[in-house]
N, C-alpha and C. Protein backbone atom coordinates (compact mmCIF):
# COMPACT_ATOMS: atom_id res chain seq x y z
N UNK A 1 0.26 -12.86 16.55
CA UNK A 1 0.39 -11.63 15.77
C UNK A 1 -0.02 -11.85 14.31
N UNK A 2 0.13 -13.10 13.73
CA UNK A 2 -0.34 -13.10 12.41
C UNK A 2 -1.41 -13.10 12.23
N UNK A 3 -2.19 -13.39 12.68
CA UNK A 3 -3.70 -13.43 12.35
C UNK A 3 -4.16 -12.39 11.87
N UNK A 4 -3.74 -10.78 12.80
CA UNK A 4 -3.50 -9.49 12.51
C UNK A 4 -3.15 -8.94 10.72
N UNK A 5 -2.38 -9.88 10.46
CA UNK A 5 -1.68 -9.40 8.81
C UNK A 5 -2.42 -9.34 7.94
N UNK A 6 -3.53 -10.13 7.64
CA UNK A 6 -4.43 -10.24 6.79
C UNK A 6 -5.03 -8.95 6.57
N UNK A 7 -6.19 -8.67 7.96
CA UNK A 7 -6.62 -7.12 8.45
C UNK A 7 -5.62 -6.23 7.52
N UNK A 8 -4.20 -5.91 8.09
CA UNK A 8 -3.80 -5.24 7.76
C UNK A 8 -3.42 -4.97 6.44
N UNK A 9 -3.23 -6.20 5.82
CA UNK A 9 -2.78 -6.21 4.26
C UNK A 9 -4.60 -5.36 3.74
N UNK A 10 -5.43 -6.65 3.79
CA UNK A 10 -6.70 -5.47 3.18
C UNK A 10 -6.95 -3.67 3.61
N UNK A 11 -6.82 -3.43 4.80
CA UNK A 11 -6.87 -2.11 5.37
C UNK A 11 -5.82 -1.46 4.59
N UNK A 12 -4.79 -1.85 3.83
CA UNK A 12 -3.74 -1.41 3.51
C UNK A 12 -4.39 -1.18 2.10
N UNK A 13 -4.47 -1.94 1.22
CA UNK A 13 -5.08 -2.07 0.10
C UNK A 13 -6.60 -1.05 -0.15
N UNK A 14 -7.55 -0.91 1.07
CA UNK A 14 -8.60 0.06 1.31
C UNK A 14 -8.12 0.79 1.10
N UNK A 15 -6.98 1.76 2.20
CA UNK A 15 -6.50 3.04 2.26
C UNK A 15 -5.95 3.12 0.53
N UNK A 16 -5.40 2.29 0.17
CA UNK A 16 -4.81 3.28 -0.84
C UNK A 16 -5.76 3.30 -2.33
N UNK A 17 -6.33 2.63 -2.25
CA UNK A 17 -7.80 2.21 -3.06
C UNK A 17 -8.52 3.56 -3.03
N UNK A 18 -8.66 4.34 -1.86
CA UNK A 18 -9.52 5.82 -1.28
C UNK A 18 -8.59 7.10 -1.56
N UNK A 19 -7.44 6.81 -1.53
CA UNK A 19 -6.65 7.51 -1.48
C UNK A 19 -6.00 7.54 -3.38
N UNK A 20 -6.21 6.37 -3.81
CA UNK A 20 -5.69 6.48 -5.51
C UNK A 20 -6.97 7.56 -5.83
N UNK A 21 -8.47 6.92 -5.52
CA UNK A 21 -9.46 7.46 -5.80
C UNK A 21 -9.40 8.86 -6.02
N UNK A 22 -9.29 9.25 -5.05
CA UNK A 22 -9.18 10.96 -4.09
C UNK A 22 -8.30 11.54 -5.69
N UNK A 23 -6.63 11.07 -5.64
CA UNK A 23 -5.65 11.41 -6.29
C UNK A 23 -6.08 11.61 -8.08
N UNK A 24 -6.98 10.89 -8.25
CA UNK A 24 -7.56 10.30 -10.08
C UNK A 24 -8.14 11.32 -9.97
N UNK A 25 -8.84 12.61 -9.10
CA UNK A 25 -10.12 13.58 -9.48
C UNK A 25 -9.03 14.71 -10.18
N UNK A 26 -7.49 14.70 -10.10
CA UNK A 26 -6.44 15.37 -10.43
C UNK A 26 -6.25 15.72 -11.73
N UNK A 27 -5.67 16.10 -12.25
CA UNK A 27 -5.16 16.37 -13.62
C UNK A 27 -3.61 15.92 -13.69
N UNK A 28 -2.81 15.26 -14.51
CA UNK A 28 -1.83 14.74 -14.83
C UNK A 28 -0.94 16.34 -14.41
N UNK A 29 -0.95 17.49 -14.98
CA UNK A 29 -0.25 18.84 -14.01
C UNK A 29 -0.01 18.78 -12.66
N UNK A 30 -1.50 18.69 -12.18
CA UNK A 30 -1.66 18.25 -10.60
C UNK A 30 -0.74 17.64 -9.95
N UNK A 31 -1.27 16.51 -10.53
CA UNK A 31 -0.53 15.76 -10.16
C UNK A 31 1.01 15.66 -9.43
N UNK A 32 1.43 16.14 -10.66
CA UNK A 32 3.00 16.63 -10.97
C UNK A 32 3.65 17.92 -10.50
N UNK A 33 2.37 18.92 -9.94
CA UNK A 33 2.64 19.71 -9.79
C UNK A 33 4.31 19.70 -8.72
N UNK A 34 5.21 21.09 -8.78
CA UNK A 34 5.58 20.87 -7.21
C UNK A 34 4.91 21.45 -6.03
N UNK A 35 5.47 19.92 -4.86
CA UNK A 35 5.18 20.28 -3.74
C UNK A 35 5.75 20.03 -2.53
N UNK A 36 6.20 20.54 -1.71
CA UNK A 36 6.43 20.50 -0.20
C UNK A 36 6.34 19.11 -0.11
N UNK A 37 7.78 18.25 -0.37
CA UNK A 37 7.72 16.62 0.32
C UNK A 37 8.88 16.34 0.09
N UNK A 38 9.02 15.14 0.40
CA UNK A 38 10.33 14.36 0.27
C UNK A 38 10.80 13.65 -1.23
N UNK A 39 9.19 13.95 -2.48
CA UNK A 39 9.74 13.75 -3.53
C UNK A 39 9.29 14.27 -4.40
N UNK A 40 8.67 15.26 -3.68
CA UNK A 40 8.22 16.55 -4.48
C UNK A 40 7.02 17.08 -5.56
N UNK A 41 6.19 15.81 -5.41
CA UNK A 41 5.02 15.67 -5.96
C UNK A 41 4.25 14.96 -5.47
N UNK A 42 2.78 14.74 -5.77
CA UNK A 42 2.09 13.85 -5.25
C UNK A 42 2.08 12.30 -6.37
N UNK A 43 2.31 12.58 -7.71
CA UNK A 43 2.68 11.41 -8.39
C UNK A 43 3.98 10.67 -8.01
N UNK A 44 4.66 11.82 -7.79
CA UNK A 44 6.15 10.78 -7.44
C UNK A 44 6.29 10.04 -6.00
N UNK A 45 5.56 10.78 -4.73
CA UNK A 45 5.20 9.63 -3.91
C UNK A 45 4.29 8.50 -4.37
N UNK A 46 3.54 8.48 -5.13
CA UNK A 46 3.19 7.57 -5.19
C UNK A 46 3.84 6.62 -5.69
N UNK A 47 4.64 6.72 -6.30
CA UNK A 47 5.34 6.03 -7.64
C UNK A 47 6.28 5.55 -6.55
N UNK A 48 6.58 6.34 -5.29
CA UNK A 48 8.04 5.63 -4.50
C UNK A 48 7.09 4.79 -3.51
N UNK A 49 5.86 4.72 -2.90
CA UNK A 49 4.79 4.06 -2.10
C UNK A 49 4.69 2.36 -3.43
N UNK A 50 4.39 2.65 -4.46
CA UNK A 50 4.33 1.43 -5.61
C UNK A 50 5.86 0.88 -5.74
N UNK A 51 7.17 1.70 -5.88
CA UNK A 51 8.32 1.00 -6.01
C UNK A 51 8.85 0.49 -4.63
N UNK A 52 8.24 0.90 -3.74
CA UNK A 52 8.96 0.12 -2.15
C UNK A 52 7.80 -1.20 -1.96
N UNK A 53 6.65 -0.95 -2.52
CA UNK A 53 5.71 -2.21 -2.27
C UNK A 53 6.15 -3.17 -3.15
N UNK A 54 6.75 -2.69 -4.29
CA UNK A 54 7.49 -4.11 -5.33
C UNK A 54 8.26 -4.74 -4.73
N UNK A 55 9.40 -3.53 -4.28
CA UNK A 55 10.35 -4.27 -3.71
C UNK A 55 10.66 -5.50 -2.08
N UNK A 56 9.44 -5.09 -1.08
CA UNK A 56 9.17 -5.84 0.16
C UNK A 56 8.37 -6.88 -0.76
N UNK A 57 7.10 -6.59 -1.05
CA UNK A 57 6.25 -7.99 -1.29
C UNK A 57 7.05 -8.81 -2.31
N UNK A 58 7.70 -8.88 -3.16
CA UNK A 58 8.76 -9.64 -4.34
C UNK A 58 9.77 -10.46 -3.01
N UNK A 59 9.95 -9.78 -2.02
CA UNK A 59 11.24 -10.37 -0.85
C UNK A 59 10.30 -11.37 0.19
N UNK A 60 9.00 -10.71 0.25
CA UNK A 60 8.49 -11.52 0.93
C UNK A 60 7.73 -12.95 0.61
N UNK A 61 7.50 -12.54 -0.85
CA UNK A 61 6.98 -13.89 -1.46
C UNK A 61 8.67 -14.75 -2.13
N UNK A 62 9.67 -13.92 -1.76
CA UNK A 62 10.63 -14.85 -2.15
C UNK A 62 11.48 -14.80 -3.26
N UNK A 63 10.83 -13.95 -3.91
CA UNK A 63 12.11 -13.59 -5.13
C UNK A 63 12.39 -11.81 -5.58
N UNK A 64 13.20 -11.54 -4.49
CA UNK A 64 13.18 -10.33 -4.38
C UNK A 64 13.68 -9.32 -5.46
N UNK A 65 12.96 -8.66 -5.84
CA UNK A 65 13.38 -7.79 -7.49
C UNK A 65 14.81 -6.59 -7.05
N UNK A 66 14.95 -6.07 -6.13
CA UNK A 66 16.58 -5.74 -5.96
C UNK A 66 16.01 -4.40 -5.59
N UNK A 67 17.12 -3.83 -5.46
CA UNK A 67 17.50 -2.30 -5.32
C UNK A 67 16.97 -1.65 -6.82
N UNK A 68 16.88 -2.64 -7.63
CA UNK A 68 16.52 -2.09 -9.19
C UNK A 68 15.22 -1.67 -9.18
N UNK A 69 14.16 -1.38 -8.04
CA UNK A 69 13.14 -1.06 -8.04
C UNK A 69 13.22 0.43 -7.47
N UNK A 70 14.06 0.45 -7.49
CA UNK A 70 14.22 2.66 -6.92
C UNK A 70 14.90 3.26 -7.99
N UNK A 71 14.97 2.73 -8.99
CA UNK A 71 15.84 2.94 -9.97
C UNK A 71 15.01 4.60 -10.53
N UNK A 72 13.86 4.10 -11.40
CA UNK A 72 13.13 5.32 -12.01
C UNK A 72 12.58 5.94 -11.09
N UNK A 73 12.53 7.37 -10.94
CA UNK A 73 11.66 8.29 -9.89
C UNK A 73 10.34 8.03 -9.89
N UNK A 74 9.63 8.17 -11.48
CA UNK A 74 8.24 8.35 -11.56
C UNK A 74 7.82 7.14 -12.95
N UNK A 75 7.75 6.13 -12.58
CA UNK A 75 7.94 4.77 -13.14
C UNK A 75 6.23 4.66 -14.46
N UNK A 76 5.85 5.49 -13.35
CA UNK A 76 3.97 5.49 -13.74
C UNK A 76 3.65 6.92 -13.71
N UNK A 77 4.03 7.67 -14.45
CA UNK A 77 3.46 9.37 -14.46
C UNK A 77 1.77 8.85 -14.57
N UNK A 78 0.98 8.13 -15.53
CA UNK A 78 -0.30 8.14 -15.71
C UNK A 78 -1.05 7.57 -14.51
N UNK A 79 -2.12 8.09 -13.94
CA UNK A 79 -2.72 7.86 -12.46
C UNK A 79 -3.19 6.39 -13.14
N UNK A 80 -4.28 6.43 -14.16
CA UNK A 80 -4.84 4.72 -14.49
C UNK A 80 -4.00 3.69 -14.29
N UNK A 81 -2.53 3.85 -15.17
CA UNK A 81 -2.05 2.66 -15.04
C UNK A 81 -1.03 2.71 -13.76
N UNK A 82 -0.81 3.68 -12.36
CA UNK A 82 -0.39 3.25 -11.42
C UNK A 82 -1.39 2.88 -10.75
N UNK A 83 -2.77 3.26 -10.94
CA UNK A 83 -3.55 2.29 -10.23
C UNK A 83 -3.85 1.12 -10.01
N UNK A 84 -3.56 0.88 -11.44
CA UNK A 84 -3.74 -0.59 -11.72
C UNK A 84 -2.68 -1.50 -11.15
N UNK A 85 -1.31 -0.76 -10.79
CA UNK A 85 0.05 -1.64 -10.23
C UNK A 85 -0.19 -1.64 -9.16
N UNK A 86 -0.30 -0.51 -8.45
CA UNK A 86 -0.77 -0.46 -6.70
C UNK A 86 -1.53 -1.10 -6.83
N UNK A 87 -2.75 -1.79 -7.10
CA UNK A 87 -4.15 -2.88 -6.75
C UNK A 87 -3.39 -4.15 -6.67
N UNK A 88 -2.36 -4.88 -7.87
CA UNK A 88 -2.12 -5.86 -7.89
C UNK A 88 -0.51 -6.08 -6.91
N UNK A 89 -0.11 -5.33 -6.43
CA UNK A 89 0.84 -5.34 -5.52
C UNK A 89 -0.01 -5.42 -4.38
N UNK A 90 -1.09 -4.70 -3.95
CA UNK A 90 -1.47 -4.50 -2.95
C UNK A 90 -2.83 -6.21 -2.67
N UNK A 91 -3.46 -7.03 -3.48
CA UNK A 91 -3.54 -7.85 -3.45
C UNK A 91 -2.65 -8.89 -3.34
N UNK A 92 -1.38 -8.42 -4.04
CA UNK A 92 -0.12 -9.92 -3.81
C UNK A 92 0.39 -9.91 -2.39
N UNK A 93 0.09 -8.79 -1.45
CA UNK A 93 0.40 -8.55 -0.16
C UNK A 93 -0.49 -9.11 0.50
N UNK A 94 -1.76 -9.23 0.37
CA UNK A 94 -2.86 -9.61 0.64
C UNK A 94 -2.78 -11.37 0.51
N UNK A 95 -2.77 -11.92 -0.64
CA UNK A 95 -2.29 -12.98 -0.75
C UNK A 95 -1.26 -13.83 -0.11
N UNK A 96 -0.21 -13.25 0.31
CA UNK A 96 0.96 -13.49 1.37
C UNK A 96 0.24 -13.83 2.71
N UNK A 97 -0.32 -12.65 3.45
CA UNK A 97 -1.26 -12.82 4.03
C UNK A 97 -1.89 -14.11 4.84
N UNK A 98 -2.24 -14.87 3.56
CA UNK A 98 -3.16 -15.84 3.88
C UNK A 98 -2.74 -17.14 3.70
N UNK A 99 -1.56 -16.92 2.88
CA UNK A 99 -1.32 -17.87 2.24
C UNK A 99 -1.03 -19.00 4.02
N UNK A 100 0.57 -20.52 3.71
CA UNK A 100 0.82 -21.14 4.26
C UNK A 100 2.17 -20.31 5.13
N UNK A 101 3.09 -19.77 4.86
CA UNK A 101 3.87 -19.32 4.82
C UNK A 101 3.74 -19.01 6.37
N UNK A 102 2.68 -18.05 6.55
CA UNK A 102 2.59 -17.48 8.23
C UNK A 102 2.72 -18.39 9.30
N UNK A 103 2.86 -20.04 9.09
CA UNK A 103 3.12 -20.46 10.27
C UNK A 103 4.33 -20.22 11.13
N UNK A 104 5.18 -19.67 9.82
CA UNK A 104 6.63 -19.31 10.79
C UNK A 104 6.67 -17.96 10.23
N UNK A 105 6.06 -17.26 11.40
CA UNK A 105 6.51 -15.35 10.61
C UNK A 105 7.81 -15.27 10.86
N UNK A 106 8.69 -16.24 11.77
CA UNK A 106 10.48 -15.40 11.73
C UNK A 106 11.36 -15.84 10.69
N UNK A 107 10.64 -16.91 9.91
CA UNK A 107 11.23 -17.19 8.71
C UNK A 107 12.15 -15.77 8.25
N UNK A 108 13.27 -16.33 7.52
CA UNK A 108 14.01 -15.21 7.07
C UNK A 108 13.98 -15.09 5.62
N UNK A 109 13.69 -13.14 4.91
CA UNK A 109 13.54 -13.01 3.85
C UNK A 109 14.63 -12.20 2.94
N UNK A 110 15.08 -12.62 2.22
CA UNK A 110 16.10 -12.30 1.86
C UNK A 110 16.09 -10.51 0.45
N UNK A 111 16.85 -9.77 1.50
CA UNK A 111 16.70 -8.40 0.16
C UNK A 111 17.95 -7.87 -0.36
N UNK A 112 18.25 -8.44 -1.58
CA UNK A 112 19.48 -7.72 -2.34
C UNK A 112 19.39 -6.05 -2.39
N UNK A 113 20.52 -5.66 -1.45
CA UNK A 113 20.63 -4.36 -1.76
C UNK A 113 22.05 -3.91 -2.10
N UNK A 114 22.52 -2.76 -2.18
CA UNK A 114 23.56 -2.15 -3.36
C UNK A 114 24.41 -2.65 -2.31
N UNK A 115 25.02 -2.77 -0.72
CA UNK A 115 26.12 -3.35 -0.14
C UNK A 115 25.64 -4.86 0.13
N UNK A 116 24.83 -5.31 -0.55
CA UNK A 116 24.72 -6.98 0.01
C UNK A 116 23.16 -6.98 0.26
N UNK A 117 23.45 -8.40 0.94
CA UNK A 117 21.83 -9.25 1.19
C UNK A 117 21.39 -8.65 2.22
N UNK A 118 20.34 -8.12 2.48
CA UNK A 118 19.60 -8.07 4.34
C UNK A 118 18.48 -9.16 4.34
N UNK A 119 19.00 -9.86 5.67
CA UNK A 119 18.46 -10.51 5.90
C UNK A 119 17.38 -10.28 7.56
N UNK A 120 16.37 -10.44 7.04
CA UNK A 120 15.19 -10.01 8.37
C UNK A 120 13.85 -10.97 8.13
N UNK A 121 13.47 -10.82 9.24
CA UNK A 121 12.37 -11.71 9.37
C UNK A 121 11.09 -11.44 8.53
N UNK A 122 10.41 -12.42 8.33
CA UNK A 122 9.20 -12.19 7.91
C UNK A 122 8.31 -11.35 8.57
N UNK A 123 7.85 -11.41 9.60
CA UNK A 123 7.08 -10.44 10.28
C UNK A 123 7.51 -9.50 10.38
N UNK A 124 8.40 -8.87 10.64
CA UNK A 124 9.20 -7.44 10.95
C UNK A 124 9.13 -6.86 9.92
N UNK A 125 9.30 -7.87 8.44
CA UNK A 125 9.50 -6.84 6.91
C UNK A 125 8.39 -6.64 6.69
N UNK A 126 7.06 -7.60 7.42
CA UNK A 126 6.09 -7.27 6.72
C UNK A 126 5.61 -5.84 7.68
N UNK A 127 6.03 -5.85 8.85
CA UNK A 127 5.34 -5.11 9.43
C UNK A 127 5.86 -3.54 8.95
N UNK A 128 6.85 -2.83 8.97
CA UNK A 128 7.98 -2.37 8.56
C UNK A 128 7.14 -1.77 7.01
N UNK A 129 6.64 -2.36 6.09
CA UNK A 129 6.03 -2.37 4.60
C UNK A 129 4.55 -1.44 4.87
N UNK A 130 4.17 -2.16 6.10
CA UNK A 130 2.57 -1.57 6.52
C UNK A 130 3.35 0.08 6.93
N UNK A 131 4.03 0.11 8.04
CA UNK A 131 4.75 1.56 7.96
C UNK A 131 5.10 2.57 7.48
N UNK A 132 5.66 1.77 6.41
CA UNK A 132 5.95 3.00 5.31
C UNK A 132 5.04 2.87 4.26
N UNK A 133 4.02 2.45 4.22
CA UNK A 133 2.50 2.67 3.73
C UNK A 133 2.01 4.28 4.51
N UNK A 134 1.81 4.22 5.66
CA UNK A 134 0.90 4.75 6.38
C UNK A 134 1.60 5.73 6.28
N UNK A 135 3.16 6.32 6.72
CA UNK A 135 3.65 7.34 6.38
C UNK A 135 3.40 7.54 5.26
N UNK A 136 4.29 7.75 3.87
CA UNK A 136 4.12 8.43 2.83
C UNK A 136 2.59 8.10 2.26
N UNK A 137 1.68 7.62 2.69
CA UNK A 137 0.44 7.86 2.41
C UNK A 137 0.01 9.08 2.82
N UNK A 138 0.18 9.36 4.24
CA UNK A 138 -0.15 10.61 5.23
C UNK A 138 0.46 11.79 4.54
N UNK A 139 1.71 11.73 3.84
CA UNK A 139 2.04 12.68 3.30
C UNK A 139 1.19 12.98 2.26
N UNK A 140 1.26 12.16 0.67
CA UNK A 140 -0.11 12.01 -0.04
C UNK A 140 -1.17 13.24 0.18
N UNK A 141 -1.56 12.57 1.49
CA UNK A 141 -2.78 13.09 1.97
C UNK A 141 -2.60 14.83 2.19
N UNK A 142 -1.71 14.91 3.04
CA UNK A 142 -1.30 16.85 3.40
C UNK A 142 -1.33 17.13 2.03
N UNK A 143 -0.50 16.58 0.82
CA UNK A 143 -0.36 17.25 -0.76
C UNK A 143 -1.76 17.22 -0.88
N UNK A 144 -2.57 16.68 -0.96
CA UNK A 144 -3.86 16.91 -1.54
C UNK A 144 -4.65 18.14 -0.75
N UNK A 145 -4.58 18.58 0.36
CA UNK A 145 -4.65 19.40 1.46
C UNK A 145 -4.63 20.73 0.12
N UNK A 146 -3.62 20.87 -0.56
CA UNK A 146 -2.98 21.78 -1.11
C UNK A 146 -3.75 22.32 -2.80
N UNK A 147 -4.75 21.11 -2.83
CA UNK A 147 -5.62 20.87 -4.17
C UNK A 147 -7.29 21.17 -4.29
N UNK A 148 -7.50 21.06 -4.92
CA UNK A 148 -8.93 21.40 -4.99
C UNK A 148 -9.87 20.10 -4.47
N UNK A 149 -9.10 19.16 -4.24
CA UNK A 149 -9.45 17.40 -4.33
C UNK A 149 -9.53 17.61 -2.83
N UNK A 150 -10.38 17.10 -2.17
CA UNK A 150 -10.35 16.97 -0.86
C UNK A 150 -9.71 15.94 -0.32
N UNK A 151 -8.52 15.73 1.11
CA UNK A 151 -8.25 14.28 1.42
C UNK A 151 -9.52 13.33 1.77
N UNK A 152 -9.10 12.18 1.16
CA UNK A 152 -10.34 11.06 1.89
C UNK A 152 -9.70 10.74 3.47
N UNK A 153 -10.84 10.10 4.03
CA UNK A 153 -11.11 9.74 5.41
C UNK A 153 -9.97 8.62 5.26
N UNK A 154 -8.88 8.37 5.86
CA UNK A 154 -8.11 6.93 5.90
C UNK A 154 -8.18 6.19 7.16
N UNK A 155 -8.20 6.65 7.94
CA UNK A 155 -7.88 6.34 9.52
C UNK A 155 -9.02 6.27 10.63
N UNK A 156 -10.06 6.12 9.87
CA UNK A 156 -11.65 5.27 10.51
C UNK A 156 -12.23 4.25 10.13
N UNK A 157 -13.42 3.92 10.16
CA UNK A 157 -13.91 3.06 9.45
C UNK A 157 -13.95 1.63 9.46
N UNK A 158 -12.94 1.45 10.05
CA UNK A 158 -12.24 -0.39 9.79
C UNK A 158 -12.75 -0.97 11.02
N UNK A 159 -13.37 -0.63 12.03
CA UNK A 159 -14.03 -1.45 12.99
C UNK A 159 -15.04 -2.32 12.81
N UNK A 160 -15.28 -3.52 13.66
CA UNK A 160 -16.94 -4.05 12.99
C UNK A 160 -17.98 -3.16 13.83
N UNK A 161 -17.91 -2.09 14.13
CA UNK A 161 -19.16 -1.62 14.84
C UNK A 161 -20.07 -1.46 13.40
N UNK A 162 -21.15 -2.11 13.14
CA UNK A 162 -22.21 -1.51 11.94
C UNK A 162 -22.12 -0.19 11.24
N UNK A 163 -22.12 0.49 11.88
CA UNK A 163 -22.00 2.31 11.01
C UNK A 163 -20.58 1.93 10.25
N UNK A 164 -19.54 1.52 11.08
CA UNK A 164 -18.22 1.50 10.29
C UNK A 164 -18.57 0.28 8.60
N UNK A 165 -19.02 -0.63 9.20
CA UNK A 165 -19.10 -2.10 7.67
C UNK A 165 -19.94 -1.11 6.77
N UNK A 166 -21.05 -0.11 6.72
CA UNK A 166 -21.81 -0.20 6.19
C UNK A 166 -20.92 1.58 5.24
N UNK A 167 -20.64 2.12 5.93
CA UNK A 167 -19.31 2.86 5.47
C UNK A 167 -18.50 2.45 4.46
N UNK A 168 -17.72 1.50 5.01
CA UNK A 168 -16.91 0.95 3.81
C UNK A 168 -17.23 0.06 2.64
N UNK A 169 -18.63 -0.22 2.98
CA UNK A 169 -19.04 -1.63 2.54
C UNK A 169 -18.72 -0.93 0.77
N UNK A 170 -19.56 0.08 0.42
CA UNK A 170 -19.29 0.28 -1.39
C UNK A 170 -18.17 -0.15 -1.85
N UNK A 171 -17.02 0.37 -1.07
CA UNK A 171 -15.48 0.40 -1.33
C UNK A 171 -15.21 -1.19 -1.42
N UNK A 172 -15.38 -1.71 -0.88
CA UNK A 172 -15.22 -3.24 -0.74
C UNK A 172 -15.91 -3.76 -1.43
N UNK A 173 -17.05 -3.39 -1.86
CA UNK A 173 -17.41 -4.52 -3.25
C UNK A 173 -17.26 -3.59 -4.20
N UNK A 174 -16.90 -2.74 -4.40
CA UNK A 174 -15.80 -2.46 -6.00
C UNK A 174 -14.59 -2.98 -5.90
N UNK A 175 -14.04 -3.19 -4.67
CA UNK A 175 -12.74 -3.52 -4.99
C UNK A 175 -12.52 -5.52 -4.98
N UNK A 176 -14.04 -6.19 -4.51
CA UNK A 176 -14.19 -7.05 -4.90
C UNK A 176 -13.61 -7.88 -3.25
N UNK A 177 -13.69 -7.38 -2.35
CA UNK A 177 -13.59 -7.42 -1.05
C UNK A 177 -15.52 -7.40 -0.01
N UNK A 178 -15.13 -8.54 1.13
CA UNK A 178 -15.74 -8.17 2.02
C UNK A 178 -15.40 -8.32 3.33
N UNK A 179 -16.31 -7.90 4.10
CA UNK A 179 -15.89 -7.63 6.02
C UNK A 179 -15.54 -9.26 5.92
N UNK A 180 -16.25 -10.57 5.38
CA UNK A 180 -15.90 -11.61 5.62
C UNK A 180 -14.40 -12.10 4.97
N UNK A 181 -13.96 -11.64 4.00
CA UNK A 181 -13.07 -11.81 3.47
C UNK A 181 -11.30 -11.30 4.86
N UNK A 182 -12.06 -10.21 5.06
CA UNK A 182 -11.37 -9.13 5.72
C UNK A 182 -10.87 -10.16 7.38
N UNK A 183 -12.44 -10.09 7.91
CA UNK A 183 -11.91 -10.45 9.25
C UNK A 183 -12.19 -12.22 9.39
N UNK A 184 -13.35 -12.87 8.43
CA UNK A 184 -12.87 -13.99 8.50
C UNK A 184 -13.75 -14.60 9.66
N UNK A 185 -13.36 -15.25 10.62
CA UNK A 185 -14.01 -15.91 12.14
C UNK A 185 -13.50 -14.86 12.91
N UNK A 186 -12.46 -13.86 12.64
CA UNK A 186 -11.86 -12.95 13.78
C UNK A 186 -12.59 -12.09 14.39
């Protein structure tokens, strides 16, 4: 199953790379506007998609930043500089990834929360992190539904059939990524 994580950490990092993109054609109003969700804007999901990625990848690399990461609603009102946090969270996930660590995904990772420690496996938290990516991303996506901004494509693309590499390929060398990076010998 690990071999899989890598894929997924970059695919993870793509999607929201297309999806910050999409969100930046906005206006800071826009943004903010209200809307039909669970946090009532399209900045403030994002801001809770960036404060739950602090909080798993910090547990998974081992020094977990706490429950103190749900603290502020909208941590990053400005789209630039949550972009810039989502990229480097979403590379430190990426980094995990690859690192040594995956020889034992049941290793246990430890997360201070407001009644105590949870303790769960490495693979499960990581997998669990990719999850609630893909959900409140999907939501994201319906809010933009609602804008003048069109949603981007998230949920194609990532195959090696040729039409798909040559698709993503721009996205991946701006973001300083390639299919080799990605899949490797896989």
């Amino acid at each position: 199953m690990t071999p899989l994580f890598a894929p997924q950490a970059y695919n993870n990092a793509w999607s929201n790379y297309r999806l910050h993109r999409a969100c930046a054609g906005l206006n800071a109003e826009e943004l903010a506007a209200p809307r039909p969700s669970f946090f009532g804007s399209i900045i403030a999901t994002l801001n809770h998609i960036l404060s739950v990625d602090l909080f798993y990848v910090s547990a998974l690399e081992g020094a977990c930043v706490g429950p103190s990461a749900f603290v502020e609603e909208v941590p990053h009102p400005d789209m630039s500089v949550l972009r810039a946090a989502q990229r480097d969270v979403d590379r430190r996930l990426i980094s995990l990834t690859e690192d040594a660590i995956l020889p034992d995904p049941s290793r246990l990772v430890q997360m201070p929360r407001d009644r105590g420690v949870q303790a769960e496996r490495f693979d499960r938290t990581f997998l669990h992190l990719i999850q609630h990516q893909i959900h409140h991303r999907g939501q994201v996506h319906a809010l933009l539904s609602m804008t003048p901004v069109p949603p981007p494509q998230l949920d194609e693309f990532y195959m090696a059939w040729d039409d798909d590499a040559q698709r993503r390929a721009p996205d991946l060398t701006d973001m300083g990524f390639s299919d080799a990076d990605i899949w490797g010998g896989r």
